[in-house]
N, C-alpha and C. Protein backbone atom coordinates (compact mmCIF):
# COMPACT_ATOMS: atom_id res chain seq x y z
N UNK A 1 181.13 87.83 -61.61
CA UNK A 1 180.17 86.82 -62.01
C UNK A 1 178.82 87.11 -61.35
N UNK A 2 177.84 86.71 -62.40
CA UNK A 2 176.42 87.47 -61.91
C UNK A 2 175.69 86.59 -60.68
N UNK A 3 175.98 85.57 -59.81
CA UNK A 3 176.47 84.62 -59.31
C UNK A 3 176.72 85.01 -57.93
N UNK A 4 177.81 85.42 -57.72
CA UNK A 4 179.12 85.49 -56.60
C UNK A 4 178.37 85.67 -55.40
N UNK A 5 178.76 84.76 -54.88
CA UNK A 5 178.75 85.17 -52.97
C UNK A 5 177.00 84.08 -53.06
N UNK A 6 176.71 83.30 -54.18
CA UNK A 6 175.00 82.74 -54.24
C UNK A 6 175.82 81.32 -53.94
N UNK A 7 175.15 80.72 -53.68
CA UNK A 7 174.83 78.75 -53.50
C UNK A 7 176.14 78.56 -53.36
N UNK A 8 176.63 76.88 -53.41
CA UNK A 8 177.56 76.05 -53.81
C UNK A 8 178.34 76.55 -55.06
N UNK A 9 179.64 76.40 -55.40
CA UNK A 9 180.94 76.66 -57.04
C UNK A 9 180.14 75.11 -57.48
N UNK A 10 179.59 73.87 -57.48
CA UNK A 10 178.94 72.79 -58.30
C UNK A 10 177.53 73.50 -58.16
N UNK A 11 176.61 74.23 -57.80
CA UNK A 11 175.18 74.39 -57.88
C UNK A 11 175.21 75.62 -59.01
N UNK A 12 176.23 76.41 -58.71
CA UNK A 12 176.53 77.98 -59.75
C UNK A 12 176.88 77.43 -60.64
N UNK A 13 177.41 76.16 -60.75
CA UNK A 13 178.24 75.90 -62.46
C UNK A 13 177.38 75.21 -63.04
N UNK A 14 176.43 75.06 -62.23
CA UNK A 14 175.55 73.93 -63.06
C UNK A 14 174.50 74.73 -63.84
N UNK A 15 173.63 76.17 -63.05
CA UNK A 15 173.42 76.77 -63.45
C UNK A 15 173.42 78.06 -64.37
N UNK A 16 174.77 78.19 -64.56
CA UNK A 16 175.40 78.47 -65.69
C UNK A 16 175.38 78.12 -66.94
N UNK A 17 175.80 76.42 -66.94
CA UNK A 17 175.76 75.41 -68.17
C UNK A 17 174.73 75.41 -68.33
N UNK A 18 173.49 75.16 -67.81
CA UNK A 18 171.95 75.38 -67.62
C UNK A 18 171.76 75.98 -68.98
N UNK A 19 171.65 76.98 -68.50
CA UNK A 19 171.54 78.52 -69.19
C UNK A 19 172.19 78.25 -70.75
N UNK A 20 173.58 77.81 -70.41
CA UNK A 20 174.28 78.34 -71.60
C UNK A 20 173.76 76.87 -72.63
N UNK A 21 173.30 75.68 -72.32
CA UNK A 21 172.49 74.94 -72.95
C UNK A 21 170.99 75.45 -73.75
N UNK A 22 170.60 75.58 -72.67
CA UNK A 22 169.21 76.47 -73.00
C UNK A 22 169.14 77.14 -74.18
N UNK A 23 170.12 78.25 -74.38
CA UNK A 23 170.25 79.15 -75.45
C UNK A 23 170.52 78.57 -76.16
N UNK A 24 171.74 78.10 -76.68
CA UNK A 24 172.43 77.08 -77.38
C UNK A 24 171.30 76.03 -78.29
N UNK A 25 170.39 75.45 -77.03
CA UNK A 25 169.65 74.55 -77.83
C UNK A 25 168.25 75.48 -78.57
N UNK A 26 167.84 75.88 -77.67
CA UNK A 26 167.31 77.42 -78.29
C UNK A 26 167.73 78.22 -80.06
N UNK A 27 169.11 78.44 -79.93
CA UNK A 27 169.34 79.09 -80.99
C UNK A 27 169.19 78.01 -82.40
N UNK A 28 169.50 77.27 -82.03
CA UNK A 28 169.49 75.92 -83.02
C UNK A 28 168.49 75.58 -83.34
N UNK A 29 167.12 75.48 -82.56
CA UNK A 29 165.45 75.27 -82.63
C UNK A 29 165.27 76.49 -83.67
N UNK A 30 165.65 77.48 -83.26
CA UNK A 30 165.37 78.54 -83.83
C UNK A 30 165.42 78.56 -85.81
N UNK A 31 166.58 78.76 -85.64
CA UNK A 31 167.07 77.74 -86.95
C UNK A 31 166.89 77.25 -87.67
N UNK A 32 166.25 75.98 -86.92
CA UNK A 32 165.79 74.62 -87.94
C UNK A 32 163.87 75.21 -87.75
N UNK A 33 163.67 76.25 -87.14
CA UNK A 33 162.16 76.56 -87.15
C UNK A 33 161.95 77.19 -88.56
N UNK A 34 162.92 78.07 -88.39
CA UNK A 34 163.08 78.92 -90.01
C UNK A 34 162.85 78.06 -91.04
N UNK A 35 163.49 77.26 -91.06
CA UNK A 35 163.80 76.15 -92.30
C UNK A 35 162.51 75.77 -92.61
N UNK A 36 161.83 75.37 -91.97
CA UNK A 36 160.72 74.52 -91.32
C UNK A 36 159.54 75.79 -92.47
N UNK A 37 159.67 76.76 -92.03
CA UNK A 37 158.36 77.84 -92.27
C UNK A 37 159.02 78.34 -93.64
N UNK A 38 159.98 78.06 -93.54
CA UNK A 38 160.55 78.77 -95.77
C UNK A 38 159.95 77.50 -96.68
N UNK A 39 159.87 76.31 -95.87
CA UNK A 39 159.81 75.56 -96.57
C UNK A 39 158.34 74.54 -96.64
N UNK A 40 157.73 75.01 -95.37
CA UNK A 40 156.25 74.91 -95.66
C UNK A 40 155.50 75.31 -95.35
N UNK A 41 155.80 76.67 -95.03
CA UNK A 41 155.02 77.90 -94.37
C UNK A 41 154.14 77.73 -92.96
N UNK A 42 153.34 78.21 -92.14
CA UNK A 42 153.05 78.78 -90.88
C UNK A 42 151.79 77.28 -91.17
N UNK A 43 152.15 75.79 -91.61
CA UNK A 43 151.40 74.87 -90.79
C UNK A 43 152.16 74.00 -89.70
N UNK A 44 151.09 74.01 -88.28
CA UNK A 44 151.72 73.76 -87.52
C UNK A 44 151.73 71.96 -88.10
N UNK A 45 151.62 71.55 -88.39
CA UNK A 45 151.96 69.88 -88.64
C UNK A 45 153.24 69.81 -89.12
N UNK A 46 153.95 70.63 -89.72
CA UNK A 46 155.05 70.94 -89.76
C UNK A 46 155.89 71.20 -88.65
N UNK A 47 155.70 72.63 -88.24
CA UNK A 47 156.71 73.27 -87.31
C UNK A 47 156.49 72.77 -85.95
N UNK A 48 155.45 72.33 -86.00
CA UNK A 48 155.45 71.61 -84.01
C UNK A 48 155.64 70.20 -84.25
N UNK A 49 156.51 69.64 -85.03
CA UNK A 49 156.50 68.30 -85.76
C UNK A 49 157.69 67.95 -84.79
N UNK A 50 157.67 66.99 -83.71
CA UNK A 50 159.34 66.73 -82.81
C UNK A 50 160.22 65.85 -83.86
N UNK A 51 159.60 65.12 -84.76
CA UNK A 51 160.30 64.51 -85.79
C UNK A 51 161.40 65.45 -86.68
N UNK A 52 160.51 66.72 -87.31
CA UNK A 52 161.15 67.40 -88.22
C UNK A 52 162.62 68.10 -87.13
N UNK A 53 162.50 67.90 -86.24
CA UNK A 53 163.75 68.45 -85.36
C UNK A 53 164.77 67.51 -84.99
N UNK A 54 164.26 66.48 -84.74
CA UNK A 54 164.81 65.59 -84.17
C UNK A 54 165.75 65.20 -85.41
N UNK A 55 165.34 64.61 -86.29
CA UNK A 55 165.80 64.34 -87.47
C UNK A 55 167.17 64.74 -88.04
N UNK A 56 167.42 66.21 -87.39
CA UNK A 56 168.62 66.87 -87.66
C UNK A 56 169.75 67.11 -86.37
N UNK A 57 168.86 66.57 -85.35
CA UNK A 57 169.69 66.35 -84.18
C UNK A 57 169.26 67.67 -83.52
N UNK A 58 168.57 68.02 -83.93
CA UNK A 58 167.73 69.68 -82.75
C UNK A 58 167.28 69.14 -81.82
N UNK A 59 167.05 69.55 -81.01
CA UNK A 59 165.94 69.43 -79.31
C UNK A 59 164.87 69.88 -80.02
N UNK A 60 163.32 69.76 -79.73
CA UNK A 60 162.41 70.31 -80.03
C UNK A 60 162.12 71.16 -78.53
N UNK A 61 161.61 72.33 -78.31
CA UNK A 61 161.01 72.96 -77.54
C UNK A 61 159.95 73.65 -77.60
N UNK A 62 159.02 73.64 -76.61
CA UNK A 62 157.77 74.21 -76.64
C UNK A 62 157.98 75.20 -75.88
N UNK A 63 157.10 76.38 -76.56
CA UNK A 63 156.74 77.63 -75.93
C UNK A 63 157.61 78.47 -74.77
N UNK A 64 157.38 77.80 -74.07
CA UNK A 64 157.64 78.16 -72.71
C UNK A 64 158.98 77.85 -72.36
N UNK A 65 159.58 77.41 -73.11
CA UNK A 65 160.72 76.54 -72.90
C UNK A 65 161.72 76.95 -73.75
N UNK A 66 161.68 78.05 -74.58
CA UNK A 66 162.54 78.68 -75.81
C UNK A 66 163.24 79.88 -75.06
N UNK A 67 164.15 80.05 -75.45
CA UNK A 67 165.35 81.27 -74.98
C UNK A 67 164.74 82.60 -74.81
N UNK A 68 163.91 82.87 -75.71
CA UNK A 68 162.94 84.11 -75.62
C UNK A 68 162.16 84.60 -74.62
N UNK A 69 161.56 83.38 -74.45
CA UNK A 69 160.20 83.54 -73.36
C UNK A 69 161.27 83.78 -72.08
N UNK A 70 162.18 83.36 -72.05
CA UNK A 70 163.21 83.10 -70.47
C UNK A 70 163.28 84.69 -70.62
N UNK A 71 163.83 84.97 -71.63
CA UNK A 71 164.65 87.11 -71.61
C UNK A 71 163.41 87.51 -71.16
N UNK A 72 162.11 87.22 -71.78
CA UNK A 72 161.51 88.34 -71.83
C UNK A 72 160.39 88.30 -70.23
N UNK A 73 160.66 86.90 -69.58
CA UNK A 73 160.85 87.07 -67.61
C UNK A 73 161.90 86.65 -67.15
N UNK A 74 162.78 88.06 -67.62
CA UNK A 74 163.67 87.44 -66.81
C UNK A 74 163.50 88.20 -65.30
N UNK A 75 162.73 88.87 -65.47
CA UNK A 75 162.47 89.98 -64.00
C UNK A 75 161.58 89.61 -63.14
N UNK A 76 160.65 88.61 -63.43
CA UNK A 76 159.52 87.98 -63.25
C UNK A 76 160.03 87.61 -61.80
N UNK A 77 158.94 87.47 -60.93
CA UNK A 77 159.16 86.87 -59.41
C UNK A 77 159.60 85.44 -59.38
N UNK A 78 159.10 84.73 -60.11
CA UNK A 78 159.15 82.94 -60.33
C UNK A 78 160.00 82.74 -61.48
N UNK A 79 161.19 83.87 -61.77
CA UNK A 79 161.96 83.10 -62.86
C UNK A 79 162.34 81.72 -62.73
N UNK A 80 162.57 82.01 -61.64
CA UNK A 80 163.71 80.29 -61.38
C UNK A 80 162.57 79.14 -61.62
N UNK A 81 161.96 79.53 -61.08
CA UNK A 81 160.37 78.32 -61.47
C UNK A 81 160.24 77.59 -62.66
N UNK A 82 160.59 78.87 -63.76
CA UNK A 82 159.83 79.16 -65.00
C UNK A 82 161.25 78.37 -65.80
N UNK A 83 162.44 78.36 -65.33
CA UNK A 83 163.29 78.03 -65.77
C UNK A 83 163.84 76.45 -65.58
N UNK A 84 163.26 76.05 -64.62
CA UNK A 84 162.95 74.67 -63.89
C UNK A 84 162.04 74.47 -65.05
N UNK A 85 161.17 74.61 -64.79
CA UNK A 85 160.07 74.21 -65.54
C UNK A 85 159.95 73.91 -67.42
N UNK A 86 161.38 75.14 -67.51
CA UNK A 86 161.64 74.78 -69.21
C UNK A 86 162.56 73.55 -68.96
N UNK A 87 163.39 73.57 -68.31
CA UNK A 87 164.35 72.31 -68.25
C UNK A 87 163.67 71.25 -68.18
N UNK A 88 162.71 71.20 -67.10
CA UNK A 88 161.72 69.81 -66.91
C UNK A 88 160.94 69.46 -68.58
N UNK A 89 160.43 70.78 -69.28
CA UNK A 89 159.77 70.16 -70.34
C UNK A 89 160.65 69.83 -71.47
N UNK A 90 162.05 70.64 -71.45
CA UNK A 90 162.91 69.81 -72.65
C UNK A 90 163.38 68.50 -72.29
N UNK A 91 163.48 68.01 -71.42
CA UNK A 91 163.73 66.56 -70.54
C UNK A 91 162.47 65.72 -71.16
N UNK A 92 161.44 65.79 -70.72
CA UNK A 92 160.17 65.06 -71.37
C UNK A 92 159.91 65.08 -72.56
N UNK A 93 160.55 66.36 -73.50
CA UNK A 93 159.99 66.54 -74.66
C UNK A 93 161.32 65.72 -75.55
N UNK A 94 162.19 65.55 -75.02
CA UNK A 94 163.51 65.10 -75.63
C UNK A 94 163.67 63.17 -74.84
N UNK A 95 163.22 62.21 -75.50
CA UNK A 95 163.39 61.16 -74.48
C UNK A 95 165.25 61.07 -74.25
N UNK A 96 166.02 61.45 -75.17
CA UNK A 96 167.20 61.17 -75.29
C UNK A 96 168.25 62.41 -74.26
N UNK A 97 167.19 62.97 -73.84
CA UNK A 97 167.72 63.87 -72.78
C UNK A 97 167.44 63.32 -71.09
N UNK A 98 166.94 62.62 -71.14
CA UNK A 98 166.21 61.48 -69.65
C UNK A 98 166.92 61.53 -68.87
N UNK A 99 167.09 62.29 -67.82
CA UNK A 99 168.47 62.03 -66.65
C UNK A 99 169.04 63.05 -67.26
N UNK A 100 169.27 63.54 -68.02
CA UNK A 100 170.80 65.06 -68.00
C UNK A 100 170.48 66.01 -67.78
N UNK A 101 169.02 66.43 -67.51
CA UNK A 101 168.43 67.83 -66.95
C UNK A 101 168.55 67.92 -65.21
N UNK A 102 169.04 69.15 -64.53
CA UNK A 102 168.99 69.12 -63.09
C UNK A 102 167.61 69.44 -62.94
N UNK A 103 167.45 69.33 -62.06
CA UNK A 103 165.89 69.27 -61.55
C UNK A 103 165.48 69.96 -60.23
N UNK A 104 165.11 71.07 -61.01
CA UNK A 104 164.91 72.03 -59.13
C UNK A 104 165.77 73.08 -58.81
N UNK A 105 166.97 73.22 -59.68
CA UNK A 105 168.04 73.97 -59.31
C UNK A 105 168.07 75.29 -58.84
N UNK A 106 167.31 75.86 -60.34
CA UNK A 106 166.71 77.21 -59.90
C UNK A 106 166.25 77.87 -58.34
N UNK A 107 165.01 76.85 -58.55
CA UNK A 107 164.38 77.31 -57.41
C UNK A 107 164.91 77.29 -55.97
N UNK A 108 165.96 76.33 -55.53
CA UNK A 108 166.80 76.33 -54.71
C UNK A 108 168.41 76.62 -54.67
N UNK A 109 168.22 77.85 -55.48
CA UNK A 109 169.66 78.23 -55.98
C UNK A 109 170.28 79.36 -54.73
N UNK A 110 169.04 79.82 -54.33
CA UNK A 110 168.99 80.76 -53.47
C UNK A 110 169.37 82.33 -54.12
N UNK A 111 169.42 82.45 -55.30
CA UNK A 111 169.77 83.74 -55.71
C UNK A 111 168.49 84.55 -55.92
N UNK A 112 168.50 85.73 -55.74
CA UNK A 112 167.39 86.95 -56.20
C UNK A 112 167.02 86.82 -57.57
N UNK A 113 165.89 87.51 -57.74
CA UNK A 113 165.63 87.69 -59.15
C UNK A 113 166.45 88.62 -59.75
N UNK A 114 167.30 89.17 -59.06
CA UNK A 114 168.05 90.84 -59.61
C UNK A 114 169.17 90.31 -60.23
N UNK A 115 169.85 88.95 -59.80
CA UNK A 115 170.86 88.09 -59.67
C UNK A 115 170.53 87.21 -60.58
N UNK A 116 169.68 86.52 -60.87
CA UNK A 116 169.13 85.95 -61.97
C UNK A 116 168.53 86.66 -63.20
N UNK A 117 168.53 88.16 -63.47
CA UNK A 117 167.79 88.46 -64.24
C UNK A 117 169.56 89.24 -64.69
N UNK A 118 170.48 89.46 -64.00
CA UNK A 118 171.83 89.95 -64.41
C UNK A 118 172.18 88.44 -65.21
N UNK A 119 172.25 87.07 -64.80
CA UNK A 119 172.95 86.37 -65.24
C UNK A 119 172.26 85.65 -66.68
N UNK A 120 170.88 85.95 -66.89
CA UNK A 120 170.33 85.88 -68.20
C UNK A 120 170.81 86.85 -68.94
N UNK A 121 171.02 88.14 -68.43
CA UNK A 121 171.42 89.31 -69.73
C UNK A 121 172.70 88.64 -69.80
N UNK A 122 173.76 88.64 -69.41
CA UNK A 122 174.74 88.09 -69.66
C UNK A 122 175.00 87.28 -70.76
N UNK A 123 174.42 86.06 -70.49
CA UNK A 123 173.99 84.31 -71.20
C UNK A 123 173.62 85.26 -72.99
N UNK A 124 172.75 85.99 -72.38
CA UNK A 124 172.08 86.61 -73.70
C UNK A 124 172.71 87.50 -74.79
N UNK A 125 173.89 87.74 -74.14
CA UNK A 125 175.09 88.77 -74.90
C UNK A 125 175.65 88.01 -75.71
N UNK A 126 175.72 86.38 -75.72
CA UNK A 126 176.37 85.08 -75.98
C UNK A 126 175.88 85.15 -77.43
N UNK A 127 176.87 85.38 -78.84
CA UNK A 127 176.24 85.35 -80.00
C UNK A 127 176.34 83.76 -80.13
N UNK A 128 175.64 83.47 -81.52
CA UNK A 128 175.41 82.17 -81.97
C UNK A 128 177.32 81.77 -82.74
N UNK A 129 177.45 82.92 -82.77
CA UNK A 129 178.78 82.33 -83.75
C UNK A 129 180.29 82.06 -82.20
N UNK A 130 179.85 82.52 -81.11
CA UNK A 130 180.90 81.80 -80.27
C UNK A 130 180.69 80.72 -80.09
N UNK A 131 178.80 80.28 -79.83
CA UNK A 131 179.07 79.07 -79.69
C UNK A 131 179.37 78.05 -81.09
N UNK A 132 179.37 78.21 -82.05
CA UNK A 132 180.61 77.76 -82.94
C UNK A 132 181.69 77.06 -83.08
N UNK A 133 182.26 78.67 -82.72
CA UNK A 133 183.61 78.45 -82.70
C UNK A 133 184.17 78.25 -81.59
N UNK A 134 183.70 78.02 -80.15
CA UNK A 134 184.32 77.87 -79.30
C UNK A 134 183.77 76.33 -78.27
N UNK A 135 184.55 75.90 -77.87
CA UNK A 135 183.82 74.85 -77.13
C UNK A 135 183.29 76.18 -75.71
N UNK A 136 182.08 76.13 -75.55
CA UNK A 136 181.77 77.21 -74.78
C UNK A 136 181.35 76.63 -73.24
N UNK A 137 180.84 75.92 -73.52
CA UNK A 137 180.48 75.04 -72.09
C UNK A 137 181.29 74.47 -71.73
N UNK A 138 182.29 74.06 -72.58
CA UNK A 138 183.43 73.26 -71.82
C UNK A 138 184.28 74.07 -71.16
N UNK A 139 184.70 75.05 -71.42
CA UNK A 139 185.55 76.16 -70.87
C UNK A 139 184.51 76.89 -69.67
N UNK A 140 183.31 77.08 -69.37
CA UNK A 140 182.92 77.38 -68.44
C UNK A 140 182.70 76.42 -67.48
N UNK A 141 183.06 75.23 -67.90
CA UNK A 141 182.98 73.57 -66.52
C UNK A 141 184.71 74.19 -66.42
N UNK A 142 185.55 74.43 -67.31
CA UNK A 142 187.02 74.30 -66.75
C UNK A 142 187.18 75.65 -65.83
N UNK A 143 186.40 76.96 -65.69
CA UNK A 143 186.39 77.68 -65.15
C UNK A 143 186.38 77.53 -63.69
N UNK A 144 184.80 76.82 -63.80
CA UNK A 144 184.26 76.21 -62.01
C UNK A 144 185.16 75.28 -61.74
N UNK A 145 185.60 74.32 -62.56
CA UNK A 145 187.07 73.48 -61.76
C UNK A 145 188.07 74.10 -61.32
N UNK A 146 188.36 75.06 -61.48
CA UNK A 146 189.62 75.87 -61.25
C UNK A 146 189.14 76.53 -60.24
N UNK A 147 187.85 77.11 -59.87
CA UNK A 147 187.27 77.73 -58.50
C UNK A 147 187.46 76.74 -57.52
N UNK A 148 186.62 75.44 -57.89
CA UNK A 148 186.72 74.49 -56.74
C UNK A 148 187.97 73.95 -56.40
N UNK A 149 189.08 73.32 -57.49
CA UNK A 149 190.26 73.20 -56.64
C UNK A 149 190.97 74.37 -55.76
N UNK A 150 190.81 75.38 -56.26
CA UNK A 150 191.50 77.15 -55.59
C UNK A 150 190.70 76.92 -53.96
N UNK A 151 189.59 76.99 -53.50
CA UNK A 151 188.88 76.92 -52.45
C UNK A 151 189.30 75.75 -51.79
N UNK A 152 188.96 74.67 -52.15
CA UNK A 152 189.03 73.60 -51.21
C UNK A 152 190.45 73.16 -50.87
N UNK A 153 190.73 72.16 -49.88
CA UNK A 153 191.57 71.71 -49.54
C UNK A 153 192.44 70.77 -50.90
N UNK A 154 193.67 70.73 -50.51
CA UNK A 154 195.01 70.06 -51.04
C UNK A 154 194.30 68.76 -51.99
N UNK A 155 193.65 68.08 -50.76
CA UNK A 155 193.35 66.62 -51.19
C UNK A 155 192.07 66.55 -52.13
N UNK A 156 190.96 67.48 -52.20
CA UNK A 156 189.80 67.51 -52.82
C UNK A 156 190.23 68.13 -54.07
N UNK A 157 191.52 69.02 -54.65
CA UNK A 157 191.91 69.68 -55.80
C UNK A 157 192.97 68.71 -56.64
N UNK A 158 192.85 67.57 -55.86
CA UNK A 158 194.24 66.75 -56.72
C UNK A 158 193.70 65.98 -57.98
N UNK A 159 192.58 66.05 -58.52
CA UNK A 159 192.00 65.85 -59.31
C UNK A 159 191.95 66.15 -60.28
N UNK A 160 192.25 67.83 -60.72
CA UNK A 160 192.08 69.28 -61.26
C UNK A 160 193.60 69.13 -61.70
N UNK A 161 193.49 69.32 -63.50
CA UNK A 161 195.41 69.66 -63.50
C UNK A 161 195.06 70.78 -64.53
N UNK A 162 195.49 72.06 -64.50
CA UNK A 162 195.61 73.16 -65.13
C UNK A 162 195.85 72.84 -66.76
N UNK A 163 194.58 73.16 -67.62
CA UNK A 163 194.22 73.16 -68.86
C UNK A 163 195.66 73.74 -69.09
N UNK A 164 196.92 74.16 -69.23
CA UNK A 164 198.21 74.60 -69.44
C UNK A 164 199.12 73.79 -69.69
N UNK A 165 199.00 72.76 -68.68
CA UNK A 165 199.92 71.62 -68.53
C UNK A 165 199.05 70.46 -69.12
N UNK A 166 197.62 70.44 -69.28
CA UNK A 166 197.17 69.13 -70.46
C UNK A 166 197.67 69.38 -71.65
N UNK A 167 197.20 70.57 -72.33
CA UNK A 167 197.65 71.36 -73.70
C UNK A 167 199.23 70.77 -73.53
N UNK A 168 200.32 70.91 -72.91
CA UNK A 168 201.41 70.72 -73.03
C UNK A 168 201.87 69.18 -73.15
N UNK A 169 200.84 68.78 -72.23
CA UNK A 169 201.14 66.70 -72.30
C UNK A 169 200.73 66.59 -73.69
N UNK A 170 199.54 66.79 -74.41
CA UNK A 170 199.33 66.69 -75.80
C UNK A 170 200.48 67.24 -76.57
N UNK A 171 201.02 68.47 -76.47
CA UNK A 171 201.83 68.52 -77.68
C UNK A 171 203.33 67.66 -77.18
N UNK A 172 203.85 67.02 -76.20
CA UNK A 172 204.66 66.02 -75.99
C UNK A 172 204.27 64.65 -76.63
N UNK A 173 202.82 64.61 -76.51
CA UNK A 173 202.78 62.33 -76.79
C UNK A 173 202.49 62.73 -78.24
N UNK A 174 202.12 64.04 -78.60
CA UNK A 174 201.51 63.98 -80.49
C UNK A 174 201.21 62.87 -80.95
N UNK A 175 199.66 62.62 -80.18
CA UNK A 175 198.40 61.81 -80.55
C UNK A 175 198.26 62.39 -82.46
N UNK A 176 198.92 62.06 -83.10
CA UNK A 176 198.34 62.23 -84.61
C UNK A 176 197.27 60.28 -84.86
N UNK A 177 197.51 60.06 -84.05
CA UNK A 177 196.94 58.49 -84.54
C UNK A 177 196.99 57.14 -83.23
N UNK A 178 196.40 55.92 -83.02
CA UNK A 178 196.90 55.12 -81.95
C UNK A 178 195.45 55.46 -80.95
N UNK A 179 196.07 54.96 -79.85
CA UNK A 179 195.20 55.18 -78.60
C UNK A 179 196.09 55.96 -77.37
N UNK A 180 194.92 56.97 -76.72
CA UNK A 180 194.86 57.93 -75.83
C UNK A 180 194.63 56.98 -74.94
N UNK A 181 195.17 56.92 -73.65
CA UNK A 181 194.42 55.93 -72.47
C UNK A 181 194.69 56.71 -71.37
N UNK A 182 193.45 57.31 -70.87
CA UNK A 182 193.58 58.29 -69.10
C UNK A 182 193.10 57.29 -68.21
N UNK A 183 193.83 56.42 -67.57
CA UNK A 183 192.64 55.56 -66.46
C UNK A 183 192.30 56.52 -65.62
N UNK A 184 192.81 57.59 -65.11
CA UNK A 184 192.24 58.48 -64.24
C UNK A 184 191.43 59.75 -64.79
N UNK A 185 190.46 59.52 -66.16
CA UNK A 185 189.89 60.77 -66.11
C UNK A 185 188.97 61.31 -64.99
N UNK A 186 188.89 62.62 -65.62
CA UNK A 186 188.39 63.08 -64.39
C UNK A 186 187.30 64.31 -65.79
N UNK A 187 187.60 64.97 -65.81
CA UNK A 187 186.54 66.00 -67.00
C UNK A 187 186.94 65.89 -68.24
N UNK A 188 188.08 64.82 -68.68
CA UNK A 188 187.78 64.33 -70.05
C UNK A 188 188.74 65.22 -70.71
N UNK A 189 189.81 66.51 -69.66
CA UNK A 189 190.67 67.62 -70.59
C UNK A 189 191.66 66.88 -71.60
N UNK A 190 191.85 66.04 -71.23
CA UNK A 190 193.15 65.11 -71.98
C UNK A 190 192.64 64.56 -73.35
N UNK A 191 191.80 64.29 -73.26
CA UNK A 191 190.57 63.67 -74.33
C UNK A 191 190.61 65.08 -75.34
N UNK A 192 189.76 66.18 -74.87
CA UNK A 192 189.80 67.35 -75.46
C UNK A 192 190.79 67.70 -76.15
N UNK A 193 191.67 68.26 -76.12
CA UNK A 193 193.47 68.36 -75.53
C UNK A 193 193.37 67.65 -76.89
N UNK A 194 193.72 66.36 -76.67
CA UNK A 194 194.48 65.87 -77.75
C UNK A 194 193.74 65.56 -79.45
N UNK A 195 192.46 65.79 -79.46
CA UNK A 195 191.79 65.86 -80.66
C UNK A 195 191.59 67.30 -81.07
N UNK A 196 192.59 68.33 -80.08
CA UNK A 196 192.48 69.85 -80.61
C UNK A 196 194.25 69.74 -81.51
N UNK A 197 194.55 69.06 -80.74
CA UNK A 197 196.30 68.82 -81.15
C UNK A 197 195.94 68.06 -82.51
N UNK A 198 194.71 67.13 -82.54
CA UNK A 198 194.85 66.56 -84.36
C UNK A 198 194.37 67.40 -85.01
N UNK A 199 193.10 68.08 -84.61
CA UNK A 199 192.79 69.18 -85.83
C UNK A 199 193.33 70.72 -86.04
N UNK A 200 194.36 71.20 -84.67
CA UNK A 200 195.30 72.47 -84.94
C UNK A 200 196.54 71.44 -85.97
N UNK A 201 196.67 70.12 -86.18
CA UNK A 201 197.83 69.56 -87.52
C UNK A 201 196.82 69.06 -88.30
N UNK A 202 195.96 69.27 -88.72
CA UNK A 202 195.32 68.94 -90.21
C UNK A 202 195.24 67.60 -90.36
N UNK A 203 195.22 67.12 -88.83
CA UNK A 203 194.96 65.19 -88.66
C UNK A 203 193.72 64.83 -89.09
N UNK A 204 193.62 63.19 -88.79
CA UNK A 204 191.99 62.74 -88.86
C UNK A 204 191.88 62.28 -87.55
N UNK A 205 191.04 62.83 -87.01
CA UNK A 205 189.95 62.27 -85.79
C UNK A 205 189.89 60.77 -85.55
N UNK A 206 189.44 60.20 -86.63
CA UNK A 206 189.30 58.89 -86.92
C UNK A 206 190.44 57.84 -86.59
N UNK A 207 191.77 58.57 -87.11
CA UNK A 207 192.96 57.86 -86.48
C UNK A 207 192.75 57.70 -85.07
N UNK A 208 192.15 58.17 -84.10
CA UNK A 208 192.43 58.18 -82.77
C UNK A 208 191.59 57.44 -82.13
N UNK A 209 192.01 56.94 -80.80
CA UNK A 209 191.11 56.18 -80.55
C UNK A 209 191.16 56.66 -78.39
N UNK A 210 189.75 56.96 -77.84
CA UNK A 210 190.53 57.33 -76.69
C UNK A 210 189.47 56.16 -75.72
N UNK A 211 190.51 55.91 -74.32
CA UNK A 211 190.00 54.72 -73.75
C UNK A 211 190.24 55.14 -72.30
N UNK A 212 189.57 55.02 -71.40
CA UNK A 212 189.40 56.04 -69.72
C UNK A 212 188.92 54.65 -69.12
């Protein structure tokens, strides 16, 4: 991991998801930018329009703040700055993002630029069609959970139950319909888990109902 031996397993995972948001929301801007310019060509009252994005559930991003501009410093002395700084403006530019951006991370991540400019190429290898088909961020939060219970003590990992044995509680209660109830969630795997168990049986979603 481009990572290892840098900050806190919660400061690395955060900056990870970071990243893998970034692009993600990035590739999707991207996207709906196209749409935007087939369909009313290169005026900006159009394409810098936060409405025409919003509308479809895109993030709007400015400039500085798009997946591109990040690759193309990623070598730059002040990446982490620059990467703070896109997070800070999709936060302001998104009111419905208010509070879910970290703030500062970068810059006190303590990693090199050599270390940060490995873990953008990485992020960047990431086609548009995994994130798709895969819940991609969620499996990299179940990754760092599995670091942090492995490291820490007995009592700080009792929290953490191996994505193996949720998958297995789901195919025992076969949630096809009714209510899911975790009073003890903790990252929501059970939740996951069991609306993968309705749509690997050709269920409805809608039957289900989940309550934490």
């Amino acid at each position: 991991m481009a990572l290892r031996g840098v900050g806190t397993i919660e400061n690395n995972r955060n900056a990870v998801i970071s990243l893998l948001f970034l692009k993600f929301a990035s590739d999707r801007f991207a996207t709906r930018h196209k749409e935007l310019l087939d369909q009313y060509g290169n005026k900006p009252a159009f394409l810098n329009n936060v409405a025409f994005y919003n509308a479809v559930n895109v993030f709007y991003l400015n400039d500085m703040a798009r997946w591109e501009y990040i690759v193309e410093n990623a070598s730059a002395n002040d990446i982490a700055i620059i990467i703070d700084k896109a997070m800070s403006d999709i936060e302001d530019g998104n009111p419905v993002l208010k509070g879910a951006m970290a703030h500062n991370l970068f810059s006190t991540l303590g990693a090199d630029k050599s270390k940060m400019k490995n873990l953008i190429d990485n992020v960047n290898k990431i086609s548009k069609k995994l994130f798709k088909e895969e819940d991609l961020i969620g499996r990299v939060y179940e990754y760092f959970l599995q670091l942090y219970a492995a490291s820490g003590t007995e009592e700080e990992g009792e929290f953490y139950i191996p994505a193996s044995v949720v998958k297995l509680v789901a195919e025992i209660i076969e949630p096809y319909n009714g209510t899911v109830y975790n009073p003890c969630c903790g990252s929501g795997s059970m939740f996951v888990q069991s609306l993968k168990f309705v749509d690997s049986h050709h269920g409805n979603r809608q039957n289900v109902s989940i309550i934490e």
